[in-house]
C-alpha atoms as a PDB file:
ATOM      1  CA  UNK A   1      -0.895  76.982  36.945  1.00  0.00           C
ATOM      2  CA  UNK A   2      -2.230  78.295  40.329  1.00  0.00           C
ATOM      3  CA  UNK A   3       1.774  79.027  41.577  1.00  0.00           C
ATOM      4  CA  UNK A   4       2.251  81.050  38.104  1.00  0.00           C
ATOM      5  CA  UNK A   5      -1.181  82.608  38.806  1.00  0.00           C
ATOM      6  CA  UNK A   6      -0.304  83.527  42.092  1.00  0.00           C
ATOM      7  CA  UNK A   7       3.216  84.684  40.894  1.00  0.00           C
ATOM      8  CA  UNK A   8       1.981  87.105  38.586  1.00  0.00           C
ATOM      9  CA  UNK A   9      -0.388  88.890  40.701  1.00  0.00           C
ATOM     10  CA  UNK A  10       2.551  89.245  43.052  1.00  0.00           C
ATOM     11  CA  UNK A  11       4.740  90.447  40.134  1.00  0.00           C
ATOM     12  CA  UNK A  12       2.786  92.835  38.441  1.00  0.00           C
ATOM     13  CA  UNK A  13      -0.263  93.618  39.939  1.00  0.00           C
ATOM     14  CA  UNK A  14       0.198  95.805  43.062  1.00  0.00           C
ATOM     15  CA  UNK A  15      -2.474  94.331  44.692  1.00  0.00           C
ATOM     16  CA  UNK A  16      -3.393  94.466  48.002  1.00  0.00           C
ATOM     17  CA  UNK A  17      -5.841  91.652  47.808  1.00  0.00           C
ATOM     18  CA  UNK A  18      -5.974  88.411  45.845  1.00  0.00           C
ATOM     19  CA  UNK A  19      -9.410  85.689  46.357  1.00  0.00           C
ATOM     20  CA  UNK A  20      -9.681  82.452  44.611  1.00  0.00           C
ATOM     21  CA  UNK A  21     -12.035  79.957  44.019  1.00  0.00           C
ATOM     22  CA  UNK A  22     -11.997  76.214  43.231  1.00  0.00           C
ATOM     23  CA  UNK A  23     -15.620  74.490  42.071  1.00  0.00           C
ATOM     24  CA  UNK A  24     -16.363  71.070  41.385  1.00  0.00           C
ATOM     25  CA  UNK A  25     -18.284  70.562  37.915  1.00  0.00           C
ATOM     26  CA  UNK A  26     -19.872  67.533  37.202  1.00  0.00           C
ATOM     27  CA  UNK A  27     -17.459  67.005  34.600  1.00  0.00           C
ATOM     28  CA  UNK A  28     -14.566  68.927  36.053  1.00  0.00           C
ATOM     29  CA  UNK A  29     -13.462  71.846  38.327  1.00  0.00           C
ATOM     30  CA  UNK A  30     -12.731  75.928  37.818  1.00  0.00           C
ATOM     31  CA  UNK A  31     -10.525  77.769  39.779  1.00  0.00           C
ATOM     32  CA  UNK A  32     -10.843  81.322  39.710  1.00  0.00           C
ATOM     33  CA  UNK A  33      -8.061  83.968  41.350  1.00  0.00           C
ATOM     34  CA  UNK A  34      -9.406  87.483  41.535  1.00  0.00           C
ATOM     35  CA  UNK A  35      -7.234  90.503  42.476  1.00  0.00           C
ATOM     36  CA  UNK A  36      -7.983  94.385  43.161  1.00  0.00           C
ATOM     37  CA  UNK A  37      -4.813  95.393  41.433  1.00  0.00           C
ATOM     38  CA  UNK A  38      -4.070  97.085  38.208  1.00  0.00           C
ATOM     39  CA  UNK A  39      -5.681  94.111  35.647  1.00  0.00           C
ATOM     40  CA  UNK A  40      -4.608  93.404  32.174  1.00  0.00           C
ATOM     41  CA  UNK A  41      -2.916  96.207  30.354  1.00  0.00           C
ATOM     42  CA  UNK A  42      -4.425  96.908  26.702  1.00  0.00           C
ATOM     43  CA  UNK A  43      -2.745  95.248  24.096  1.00  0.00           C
ATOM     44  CA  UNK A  44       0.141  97.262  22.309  1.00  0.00           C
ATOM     45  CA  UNK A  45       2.108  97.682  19.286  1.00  0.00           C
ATOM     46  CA  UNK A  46       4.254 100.243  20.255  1.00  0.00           C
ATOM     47  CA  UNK A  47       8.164  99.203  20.179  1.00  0.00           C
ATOM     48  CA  UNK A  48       8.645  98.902  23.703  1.00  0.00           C
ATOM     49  CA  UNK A  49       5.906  96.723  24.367  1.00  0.00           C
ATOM     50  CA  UNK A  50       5.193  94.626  21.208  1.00  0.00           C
ATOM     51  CA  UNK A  51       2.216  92.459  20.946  1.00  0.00           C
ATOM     52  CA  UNK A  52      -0.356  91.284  23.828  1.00  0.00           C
ATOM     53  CA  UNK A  53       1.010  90.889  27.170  1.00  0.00           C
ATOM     54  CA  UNK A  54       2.125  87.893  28.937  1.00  0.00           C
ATOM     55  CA  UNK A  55       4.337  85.135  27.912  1.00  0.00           C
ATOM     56  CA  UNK A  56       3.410  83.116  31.246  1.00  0.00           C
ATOM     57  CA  UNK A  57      -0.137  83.574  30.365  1.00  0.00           C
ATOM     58  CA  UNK A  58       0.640  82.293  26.618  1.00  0.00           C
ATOM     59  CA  UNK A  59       2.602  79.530  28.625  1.00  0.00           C
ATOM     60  CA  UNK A  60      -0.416  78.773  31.165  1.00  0.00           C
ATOM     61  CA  UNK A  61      -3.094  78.752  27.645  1.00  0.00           C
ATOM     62  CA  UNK A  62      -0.582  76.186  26.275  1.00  0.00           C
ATOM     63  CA  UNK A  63       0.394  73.996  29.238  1.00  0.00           C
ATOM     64  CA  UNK A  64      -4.311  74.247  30.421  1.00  0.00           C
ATOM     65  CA  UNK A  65      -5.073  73.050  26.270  1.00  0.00           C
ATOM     66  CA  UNK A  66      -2.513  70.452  26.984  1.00  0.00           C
ATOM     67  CA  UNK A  67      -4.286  68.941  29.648  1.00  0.00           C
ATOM     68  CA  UNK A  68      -8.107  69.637  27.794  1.00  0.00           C
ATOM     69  CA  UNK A  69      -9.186  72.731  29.715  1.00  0.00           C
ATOM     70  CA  UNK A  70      -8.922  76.342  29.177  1.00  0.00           C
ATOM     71  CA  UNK A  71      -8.124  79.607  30.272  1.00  0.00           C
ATOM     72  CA  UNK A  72      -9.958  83.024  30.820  1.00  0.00           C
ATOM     73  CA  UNK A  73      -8.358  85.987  31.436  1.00  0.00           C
ATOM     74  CA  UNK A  74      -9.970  89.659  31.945  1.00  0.00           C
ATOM     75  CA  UNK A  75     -10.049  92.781  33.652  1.00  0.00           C
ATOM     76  CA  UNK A  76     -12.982  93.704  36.617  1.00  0.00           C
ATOM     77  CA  UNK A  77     -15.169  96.427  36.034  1.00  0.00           C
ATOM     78  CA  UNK A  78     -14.586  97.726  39.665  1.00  0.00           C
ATOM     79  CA  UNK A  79     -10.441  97.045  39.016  1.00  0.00           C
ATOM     80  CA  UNK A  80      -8.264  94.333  39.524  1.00  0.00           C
ATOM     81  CA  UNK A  81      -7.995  91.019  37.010  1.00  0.00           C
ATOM     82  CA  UNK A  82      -9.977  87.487  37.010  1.00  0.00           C
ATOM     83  CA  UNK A  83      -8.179  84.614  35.716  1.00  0.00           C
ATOM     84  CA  UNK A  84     -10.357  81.285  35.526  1.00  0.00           C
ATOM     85  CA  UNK A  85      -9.141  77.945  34.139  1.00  0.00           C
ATOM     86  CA  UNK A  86     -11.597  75.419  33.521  1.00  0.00           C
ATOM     87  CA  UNK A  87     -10.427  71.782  33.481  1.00  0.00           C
ATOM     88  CA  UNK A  88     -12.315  69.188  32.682  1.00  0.00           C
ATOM     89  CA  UNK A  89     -12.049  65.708  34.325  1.00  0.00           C
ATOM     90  CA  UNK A  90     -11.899  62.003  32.799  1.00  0.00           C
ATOM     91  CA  UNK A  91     -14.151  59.185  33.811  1.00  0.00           C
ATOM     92  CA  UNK A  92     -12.467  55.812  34.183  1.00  0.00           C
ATOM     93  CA  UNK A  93     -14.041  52.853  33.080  1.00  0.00           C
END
């Protein structure tokens, strides 16, 4: 997830800087990347560009729910795109 993450912003982006995050939960962890590029584009309908953006992110929402966590994916106000998964952690008996 982080390596496709990490991919993308270095794809499609044009960013010039990328942060990221990782916090433990008490029942879990998030990791959050954060760029300054270009962010999400709007979705479209148009024929060149069918449909939302993104089959890696649709492949990252699957492969995260597979697993019990989830993703988040947005644009920043002051530019640039956040991408958070949340993943949440089993106790063993």
């Amino acid at each position: 997830m982080v390596r496709e993450a990490l991919h993308n912003v270095a794809k499609h982006a044009a960013a010039t800087e990328v942060r990221f995050f990782i916090a433990c939960e008490s029942d879990g962890f998030v990791f959050r990347l954060e760029d300054n590029g270009r962010g999400f584009p709007p979705p479209s309908s148009t024929p060149e560009s069918p449909g939302p953006p993104g089959i890696g992110l649709e492949s990252m929402r699957q492969r995260i729910a597979k697993i019990g966590g989830n993703l988040s994916c947005t644009n920043r106000p002051e530019g640039g795109a956040v991408v958070t998964f949340r993943v949440a952690l089993r106790r063993r008996a």
